[in-house]
Protein backbone atom coordinates (compact mmCIF):
# COMPACT_ATOMS: atom_id res chain seq x y z
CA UNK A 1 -83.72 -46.78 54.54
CA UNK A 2 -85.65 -49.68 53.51
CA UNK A 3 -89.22 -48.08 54.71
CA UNK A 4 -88.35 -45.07 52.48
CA UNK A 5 -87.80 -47.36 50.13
CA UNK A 6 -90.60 -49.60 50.27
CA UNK A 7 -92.40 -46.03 50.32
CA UNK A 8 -90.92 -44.74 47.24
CA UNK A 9 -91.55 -47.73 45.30
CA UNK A 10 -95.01 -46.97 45.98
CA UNK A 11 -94.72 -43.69 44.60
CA UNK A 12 -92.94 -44.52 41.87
CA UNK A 13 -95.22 -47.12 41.12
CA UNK A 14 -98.51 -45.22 40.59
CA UNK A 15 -96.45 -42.22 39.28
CA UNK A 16 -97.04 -40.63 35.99
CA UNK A 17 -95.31 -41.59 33.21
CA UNK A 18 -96.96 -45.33 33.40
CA UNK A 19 -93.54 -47.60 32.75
CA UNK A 20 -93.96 -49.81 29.89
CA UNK A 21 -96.37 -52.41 30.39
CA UNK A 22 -96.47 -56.31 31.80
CA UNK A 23 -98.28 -58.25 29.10
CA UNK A 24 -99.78 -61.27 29.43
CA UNK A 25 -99.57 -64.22 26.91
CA UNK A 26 -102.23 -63.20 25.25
CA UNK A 27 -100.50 -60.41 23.72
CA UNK A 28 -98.31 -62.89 21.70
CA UNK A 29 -101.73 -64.55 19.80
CA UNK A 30 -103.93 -63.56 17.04
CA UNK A 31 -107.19 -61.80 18.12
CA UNK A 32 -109.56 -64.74 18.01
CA UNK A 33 -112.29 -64.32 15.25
CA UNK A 34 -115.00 -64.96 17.49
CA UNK A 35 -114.01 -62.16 20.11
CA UNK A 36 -116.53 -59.39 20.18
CA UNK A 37 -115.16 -55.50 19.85
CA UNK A 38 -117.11 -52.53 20.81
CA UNK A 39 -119.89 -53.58 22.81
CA UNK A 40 -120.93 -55.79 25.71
CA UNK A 41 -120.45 -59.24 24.55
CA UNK A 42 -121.13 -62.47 26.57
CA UNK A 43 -118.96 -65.65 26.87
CA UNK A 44 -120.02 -68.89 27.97
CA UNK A 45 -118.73 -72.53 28.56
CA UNK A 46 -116.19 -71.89 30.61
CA UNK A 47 -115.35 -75.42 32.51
CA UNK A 48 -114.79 -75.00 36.34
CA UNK A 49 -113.65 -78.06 38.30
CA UNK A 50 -116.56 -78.11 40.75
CA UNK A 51 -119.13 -81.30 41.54
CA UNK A 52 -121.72 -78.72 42.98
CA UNK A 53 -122.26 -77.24 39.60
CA UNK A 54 -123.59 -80.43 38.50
CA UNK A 55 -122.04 -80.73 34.93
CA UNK A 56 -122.85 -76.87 33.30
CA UNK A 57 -120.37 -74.51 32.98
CA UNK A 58 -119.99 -70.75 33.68
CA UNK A 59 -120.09 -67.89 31.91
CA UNK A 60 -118.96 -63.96 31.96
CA UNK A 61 -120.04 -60.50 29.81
CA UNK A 62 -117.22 -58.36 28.89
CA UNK A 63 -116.49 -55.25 26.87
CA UNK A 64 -113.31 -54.41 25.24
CA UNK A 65 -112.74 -51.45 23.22
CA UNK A 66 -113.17 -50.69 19.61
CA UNK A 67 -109.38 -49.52 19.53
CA UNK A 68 -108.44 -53.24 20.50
CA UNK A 69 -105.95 -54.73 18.29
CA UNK A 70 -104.52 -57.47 20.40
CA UNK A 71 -101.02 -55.57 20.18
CA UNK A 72 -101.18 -53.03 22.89
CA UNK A 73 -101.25 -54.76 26.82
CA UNK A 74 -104.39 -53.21 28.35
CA UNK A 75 -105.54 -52.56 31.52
CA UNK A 76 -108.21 -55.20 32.84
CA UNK A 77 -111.45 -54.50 35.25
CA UNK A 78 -113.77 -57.12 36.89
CA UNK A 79 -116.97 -55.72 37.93
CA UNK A 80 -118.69 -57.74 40.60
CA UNK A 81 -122.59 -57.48 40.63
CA UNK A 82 -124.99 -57.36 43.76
CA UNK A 83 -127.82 -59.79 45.04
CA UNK A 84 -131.38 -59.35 42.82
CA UNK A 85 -128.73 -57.67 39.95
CA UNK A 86 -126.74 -59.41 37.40
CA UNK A 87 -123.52 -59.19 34.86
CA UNK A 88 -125.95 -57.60 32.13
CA UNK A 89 -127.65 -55.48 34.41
CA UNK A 90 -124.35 -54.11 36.00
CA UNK A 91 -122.89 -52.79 32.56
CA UNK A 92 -125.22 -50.63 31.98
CA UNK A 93 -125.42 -49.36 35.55
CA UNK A 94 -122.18 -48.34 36.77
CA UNK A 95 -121.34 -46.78 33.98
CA UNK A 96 -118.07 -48.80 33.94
CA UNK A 97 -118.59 -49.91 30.42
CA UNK A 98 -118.81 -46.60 29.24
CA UNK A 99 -115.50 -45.62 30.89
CA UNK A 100 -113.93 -48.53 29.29
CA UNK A 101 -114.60 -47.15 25.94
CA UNK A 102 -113.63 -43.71 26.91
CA UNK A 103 -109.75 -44.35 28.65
CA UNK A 104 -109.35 -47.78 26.79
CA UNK A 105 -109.24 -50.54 29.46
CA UNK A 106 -111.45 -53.70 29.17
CA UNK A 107 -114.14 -54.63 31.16
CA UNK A 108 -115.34 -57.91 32.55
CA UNK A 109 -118.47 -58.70 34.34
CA UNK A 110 -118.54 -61.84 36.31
CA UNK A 111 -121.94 -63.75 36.43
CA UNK A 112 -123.11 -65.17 39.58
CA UNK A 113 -124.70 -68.49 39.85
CA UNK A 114 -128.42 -69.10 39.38
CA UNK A 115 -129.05 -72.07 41.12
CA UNK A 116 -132.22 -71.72 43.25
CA UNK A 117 -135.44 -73.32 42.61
CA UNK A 118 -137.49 -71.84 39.30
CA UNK A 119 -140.70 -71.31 41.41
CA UNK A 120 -138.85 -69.04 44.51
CA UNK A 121 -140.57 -65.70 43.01
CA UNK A 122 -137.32 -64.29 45.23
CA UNK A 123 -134.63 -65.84 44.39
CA UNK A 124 -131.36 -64.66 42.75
CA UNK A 125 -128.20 -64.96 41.18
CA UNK A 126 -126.20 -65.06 44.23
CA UNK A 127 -122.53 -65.06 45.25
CA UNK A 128 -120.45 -68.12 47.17
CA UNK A 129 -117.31 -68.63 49.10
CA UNK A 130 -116.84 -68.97 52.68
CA UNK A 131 -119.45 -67.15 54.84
CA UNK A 132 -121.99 -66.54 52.12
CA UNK A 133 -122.02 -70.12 51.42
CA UNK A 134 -123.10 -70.36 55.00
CA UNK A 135 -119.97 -71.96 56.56
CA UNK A 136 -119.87 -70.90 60.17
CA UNK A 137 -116.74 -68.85 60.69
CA UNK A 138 -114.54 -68.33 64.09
CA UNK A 139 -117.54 -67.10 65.78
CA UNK A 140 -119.93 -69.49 64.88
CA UNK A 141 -122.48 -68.72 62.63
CA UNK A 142 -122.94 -65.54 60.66
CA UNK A 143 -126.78 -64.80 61.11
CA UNK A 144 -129.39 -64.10 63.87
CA UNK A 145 -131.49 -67.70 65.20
CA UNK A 146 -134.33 -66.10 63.98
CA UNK A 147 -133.34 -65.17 60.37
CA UNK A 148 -132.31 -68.81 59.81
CA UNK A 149 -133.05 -69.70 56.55
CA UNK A 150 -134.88 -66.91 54.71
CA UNK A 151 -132.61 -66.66 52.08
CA UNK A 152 -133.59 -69.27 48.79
CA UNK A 153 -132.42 -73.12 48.84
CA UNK A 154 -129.93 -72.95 46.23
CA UNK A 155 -129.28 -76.29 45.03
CA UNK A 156 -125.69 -76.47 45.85
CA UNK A 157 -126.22 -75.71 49.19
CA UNK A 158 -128.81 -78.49 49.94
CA UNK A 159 -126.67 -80.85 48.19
CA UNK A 160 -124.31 -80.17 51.47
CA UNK A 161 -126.49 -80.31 54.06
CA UNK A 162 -127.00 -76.56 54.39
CA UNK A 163 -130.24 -75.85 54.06
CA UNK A 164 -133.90 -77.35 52.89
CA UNK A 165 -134.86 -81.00 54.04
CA UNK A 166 -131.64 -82.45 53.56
CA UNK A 167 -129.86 -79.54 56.31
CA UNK A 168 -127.75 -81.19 59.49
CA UNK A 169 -129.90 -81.11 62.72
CA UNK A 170 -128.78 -77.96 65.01
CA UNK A 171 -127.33 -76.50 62.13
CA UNK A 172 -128.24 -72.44 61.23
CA UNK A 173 -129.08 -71.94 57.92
CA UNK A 174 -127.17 -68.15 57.39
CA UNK A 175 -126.40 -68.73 53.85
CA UNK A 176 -127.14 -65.56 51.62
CA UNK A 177 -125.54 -67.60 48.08
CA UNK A 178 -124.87 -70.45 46.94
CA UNK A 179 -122.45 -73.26 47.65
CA UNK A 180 -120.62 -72.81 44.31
CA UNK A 181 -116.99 -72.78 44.58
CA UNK A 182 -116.46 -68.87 43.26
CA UNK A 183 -112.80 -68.26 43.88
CA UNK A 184 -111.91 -71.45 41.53
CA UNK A 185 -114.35 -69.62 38.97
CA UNK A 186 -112.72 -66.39 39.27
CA UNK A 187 -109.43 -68.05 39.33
CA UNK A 188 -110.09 -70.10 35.71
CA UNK A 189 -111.85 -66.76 34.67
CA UNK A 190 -108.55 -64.75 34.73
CA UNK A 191 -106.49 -67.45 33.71
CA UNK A 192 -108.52 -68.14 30.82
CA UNK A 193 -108.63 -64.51 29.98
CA UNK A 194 -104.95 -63.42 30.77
CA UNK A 195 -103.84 -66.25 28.32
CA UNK A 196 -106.02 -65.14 25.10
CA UNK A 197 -106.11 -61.03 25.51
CA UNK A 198 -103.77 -59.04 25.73
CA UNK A 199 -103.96 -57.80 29.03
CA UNK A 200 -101.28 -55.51 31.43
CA UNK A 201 -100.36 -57.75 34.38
CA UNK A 202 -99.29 -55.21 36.28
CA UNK A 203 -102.94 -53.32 35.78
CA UNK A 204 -105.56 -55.49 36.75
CA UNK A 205 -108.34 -53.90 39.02
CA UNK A 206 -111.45 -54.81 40.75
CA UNK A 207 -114.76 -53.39 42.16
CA UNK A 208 -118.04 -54.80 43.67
CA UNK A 209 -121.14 -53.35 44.55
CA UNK A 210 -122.93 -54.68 47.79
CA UNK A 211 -122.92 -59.12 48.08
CA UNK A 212 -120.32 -58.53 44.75
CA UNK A 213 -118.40 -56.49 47.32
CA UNK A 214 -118.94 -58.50 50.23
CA UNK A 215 -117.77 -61.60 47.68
CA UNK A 216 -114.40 -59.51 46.26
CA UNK A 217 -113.29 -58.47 50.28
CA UNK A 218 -113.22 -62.11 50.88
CA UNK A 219 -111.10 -63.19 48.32
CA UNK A 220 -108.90 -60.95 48.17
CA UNK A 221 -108.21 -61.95 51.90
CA UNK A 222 -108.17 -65.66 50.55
CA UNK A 223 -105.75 -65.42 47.47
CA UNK A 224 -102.99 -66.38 47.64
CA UNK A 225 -99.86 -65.62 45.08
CA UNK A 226 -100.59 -66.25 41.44
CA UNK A 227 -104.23 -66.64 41.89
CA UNK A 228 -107.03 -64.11 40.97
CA UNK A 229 -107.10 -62.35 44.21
CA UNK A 230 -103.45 -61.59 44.51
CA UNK A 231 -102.83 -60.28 41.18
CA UNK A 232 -105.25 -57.47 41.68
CA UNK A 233 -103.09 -53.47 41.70
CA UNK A 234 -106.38 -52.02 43.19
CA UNK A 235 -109.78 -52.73 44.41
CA UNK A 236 -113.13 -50.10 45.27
CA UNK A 237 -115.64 -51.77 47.17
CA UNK A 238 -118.79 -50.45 47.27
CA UNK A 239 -121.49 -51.29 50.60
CA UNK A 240 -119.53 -53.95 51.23
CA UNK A 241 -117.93 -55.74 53.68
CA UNK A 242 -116.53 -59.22 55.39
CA UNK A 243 -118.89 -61.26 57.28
CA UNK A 244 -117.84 -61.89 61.17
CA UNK A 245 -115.44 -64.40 61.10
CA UNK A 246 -114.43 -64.47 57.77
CA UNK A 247 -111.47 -61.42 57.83
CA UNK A 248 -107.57 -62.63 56.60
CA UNK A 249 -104.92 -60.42 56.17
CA UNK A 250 -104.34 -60.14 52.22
CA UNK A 251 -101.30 -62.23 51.15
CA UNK A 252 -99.56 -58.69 49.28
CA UNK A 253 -100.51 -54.97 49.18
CA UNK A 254 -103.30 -53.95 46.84
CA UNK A 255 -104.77 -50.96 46.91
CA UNK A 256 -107.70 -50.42 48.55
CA UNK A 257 -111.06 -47.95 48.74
CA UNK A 258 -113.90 -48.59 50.42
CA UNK A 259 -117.02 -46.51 50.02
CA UNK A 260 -119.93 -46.72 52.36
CA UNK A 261 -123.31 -44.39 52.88
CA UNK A 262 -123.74 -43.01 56.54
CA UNK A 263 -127.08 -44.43 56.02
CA UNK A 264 -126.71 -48.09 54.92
CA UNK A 265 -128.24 -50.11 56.84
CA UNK A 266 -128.61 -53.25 54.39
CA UNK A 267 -124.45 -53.65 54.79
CA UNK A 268 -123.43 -51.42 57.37
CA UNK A 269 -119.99 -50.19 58.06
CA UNK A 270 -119.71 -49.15 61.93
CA UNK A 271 -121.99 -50.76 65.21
CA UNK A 272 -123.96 -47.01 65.28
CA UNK A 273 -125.27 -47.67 61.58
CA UNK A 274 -126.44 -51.40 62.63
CA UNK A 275 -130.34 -51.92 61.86
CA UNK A 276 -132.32 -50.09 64.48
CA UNK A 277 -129.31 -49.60 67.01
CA UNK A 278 -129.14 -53.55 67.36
CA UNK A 279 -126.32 -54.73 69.42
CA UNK A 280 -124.22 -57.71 68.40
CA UNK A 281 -125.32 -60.52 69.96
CA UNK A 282 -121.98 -63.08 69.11
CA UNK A 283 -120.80 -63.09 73.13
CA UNK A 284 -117.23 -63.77 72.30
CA UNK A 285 -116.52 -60.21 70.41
CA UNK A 286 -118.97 -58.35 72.60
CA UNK A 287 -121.86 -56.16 72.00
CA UNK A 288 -119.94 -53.43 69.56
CA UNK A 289 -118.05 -56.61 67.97
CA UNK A 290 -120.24 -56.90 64.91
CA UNK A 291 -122.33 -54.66 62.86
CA UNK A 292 -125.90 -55.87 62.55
CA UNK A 293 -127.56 -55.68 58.93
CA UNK A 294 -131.44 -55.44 58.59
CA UNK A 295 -131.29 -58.87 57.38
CA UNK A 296 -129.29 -59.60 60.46
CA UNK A 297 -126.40 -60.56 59.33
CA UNK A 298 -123.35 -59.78 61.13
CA UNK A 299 -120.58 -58.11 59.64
CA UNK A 300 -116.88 -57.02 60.64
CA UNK A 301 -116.57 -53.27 61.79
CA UNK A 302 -114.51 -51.23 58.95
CA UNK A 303 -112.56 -49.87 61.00
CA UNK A 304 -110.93 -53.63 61.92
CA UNK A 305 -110.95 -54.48 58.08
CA UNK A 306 -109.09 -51.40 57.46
CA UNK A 307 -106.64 -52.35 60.47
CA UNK A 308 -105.91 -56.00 58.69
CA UNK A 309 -105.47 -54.37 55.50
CA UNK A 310 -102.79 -51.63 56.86
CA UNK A 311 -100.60 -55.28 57.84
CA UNK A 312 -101.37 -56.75 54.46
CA UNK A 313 -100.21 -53.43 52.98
CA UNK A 314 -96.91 -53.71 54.88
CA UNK A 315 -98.23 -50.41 56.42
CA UNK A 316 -95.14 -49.38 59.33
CA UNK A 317 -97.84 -49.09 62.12
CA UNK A 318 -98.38 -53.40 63.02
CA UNK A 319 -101.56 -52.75 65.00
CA UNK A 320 -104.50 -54.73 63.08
CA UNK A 321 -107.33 -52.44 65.32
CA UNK A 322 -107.28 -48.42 64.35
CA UNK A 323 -109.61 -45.60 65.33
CA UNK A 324 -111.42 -44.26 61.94
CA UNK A 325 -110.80 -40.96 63.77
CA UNK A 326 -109.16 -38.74 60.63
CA UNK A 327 -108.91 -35.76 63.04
CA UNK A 328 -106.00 -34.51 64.47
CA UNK A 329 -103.48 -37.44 66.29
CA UNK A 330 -105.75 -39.69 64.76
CA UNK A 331 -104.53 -42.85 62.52
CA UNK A 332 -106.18 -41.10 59.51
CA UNK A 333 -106.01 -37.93 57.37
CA UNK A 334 -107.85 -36.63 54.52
CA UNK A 335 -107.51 -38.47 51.21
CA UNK A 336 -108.35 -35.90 48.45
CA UNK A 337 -109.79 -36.90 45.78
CA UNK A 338 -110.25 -34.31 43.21
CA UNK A 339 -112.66 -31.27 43.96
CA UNK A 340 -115.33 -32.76 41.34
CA UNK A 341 -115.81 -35.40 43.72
CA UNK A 342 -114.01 -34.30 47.34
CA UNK A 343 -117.28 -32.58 49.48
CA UNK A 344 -120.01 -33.14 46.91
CA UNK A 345 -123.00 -34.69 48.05
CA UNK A 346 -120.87 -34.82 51.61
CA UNK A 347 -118.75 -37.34 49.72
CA UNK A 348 -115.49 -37.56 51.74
CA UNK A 349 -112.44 -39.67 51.99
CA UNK A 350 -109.48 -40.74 54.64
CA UNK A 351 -106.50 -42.59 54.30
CA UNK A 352 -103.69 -44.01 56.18
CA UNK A 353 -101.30 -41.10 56.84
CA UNK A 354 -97.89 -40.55 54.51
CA UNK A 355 -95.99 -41.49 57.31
CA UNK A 356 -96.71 -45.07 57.51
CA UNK A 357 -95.36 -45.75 54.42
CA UNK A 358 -97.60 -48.36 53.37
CA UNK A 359 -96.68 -50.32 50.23
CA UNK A 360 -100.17 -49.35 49.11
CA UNK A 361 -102.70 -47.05 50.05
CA UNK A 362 -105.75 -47.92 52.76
CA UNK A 363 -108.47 -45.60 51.86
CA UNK A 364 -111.93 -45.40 53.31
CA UNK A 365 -115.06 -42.93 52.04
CA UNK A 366 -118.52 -41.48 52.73
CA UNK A 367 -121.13 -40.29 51.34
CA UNK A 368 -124.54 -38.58 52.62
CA UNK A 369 -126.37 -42.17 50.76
CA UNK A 370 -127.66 -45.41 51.68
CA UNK A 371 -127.06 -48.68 50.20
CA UNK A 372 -126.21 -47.78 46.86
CA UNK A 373 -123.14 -45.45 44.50
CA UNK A 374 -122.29 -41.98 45.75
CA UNK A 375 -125.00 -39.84 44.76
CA UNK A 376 -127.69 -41.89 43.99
CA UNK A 377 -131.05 -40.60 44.54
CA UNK A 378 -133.26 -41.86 47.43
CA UNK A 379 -136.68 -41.29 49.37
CA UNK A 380 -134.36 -38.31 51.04
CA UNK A 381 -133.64 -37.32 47.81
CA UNK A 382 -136.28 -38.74 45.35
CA UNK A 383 -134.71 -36.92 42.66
CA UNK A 384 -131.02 -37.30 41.84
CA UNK A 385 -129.32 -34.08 43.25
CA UNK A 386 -126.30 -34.92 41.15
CA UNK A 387 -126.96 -35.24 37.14
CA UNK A 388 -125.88 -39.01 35.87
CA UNK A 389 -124.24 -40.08 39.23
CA UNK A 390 -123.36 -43.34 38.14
CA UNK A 391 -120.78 -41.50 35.33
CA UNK A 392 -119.16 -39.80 38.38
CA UNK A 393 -119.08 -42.65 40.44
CA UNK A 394 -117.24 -44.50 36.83
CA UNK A 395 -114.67 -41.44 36.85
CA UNK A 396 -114.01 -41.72 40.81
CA UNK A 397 -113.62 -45.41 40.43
CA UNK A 398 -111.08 -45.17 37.50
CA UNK A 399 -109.10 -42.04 38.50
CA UNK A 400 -108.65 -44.35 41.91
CA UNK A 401 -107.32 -47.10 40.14
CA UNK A 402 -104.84 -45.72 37.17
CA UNK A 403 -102.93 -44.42 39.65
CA UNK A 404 -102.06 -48.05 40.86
CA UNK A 405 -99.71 -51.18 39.65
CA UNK A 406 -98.33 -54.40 41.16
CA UNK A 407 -94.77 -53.46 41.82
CA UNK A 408 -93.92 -57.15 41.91
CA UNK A 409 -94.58 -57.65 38.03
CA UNK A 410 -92.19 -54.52 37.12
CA UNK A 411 -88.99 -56.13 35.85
CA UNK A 412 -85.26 -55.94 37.81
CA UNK A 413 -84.35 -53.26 35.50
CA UNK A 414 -87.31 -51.04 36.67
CA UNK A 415 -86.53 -51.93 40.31
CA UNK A 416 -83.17 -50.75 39.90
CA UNK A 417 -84.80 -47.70 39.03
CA UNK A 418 -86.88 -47.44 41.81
CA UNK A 419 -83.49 -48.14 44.06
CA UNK A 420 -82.01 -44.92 42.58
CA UNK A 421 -84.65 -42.37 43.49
């Protein structure tokens, strides 16, 4: 009785009528004067208790909708840009801005931190927290011996001994960001937001594209309740991954899709995509352990960040390690999406089956691509074989996530409701 519940509550929860809303405390203030409506709008000065930034501050761009009145709780997104990209850059990109305007949710776009040396013609905003900062994780380090180091100095990370002249003897430079604490940024970035707009608690969402997604599976495996992470209803993660080492079980069911290209190679999601067949070489998880990137880097097989998520999502089936097999007996089935997106461009998705009544769904797709949105053009397809594929990837994204809310911010009386279907 109380899996069909827990299963029902689900359903109930990302059921159409939406139930009223959760506002935050923002919706009992004026709109501040200063807040910018309509178009993509940058904030900066936000304080962030961390010595490594070195007294500045951080900032964020954001769009929220003309209609925005301060009275009506909205939904919120965070859109988490890639290495060599940026918050700016990202907006206009993904199309995600756009969408905001069209079904009235706002968007924010986190800014990653910039601290690498002026002169490194490659250098790049770049995303922290624990394996991209270049913390070893349960296997030891997260790089190949002989890709030690090619990523920029950021200044944060020299400061700890991480890399340049100041790095620990015998240590392996596989940082990819910098040493930044991120998750206390995203945490005072929500807080900070939450508290002056008026913002549905019980709608918050996230996606990432590449290191953003890399960055976003990590904390959300990190968070813990009442922070950033934890308060997310859904999250599409795009080319990314968790570094090997680095993979928690999430504290409480979110929502989860992952889309990967059968050809990425620069974040791959299975050992037979790693970068030219290259076997992991951490001895402790074996040779089809790890996935190997073409920066090699080594990454945690989907299929076992899948397995972890199923536990976090209070899935019935306990094992943490599932076959991706979506055939039949296997511990997948087809996830439709809708038929604008289900089969185009060999775009296809699986899910956890109905029967194990997770508390949230664990949903994995492909897509004929490489490291980029479904249905981006490539040197296979120089031009794009699908007209403005970043709109449809938008649309995917947010027909994913309206269908998703935190059941724990819906109030007793709604529970009761829940307890009486």
């Amino acid at each position: 009785m109380m899996r069909l519940l827990v299963f029902q509550m689900f359903l109930w929860a990302s059921a159409s009528p939406t139930p009223d809303p959760y506002p935050s405390a923002g919706c009992n203030i004026a709109v501040p004067k200063s807040l910018k409506i309509g178009g993509l709008a940058a904030t900066g000065h936000l304080p962030v208790d961390d010595p490594f930034l070195f007294g500045k501050k951080r900032s964020y761009r954001y769009f929220i909708p003309a209609s925005y009145a301060g009275d009506q709780a909205l939904p919120l997104v965070f859109d988490f840009h890639g290495y060599y990209d940026s918050a700016t850059s990202e907006a206009h990109e993904d199309a995600v801005m756009q969408h905001a305007g069209t079904y009235n949710f706002i968007a924010v776009f986190p800014r990653a931190w910039a601290d690498y040396p002026k002169d490194d013609k490659w250098g790049s905003a770049g995303w922290g927290g624990p394996g991209l900062d270049g913390k070893y994780g349960k296997y030891g380090p997260v790089c190949r011996e002989d890709y030690s180091g090619k990523y920029t100095c950021y200044k944060s990370c020299e400061a700890l001994g991480r890399c340049g002249k100041s790095m620990k003897k015998d240590f392996r430079d596989c940082h990819s960001g910098p040493c930044v604490d991120d998750d206390q940024y995203a945490n005072v970035m929500f807080k900070h937001i939450i508290e002056h707009w008026c913002i549905d608690r019980s709608r918050v969402h996230a996606t990432g594209m590449s290191a953003g997604a890399v960055y976003l599976y990590g904390l959300l495996g990190r968070s813990h309740a009442g922070q950033f992470g934890s308060s997310l209803a859904s999250a599409v993660l795009v080319e990314g991954s968790v570094q090997l080492g680095f993979l928690h079980t999430p504290d409480g069911p979110t929502a989860i899709m992952d889309i990967h290209g059968t050809r990425d190679r620069t974040v791959p999601a299975n050992v037979s995509n790693s970068w030219k067949n290259t076997e992991c070489p951490v001895k402790s998880v074996g040779r089809h352990g790890c996935t190997v990137s073409d920066d090699l880097f080594f990454y945690t097989p989907l299929s076992e960040i899948l397995g972890v998520w199923g536990v976090g999502n209070n899935c019935s089936d306990p094992r943490s390690l599932l076959s991706l097999d979506a055939g039949p007996g296997g511990d997948y089935v087809h996830y439709p999406t809708q038929p604008r997106f289900d089969g185009l461009g060999d775009f296809w998705c699986a899910s956890r089956s109905i029967a194990s009544g997770c508390m949230a769904p664990v949903v994995w797709c492909t897509h004929d691509g490489k490291h980029d949105w479904p249905w981006s053009p490539d040197e296979k397809r120089p031009k794009p074989f699908i007209p403005h594929h970043h709109v449809l990837f938008a649309k995917l994204m947010w027909w994913f996530m309206s269908q998703h809310r935190r059941s724990d911010f819906l109030s007793p009386a709604e529970l009761d409701q829940i307890a009486l279907i």
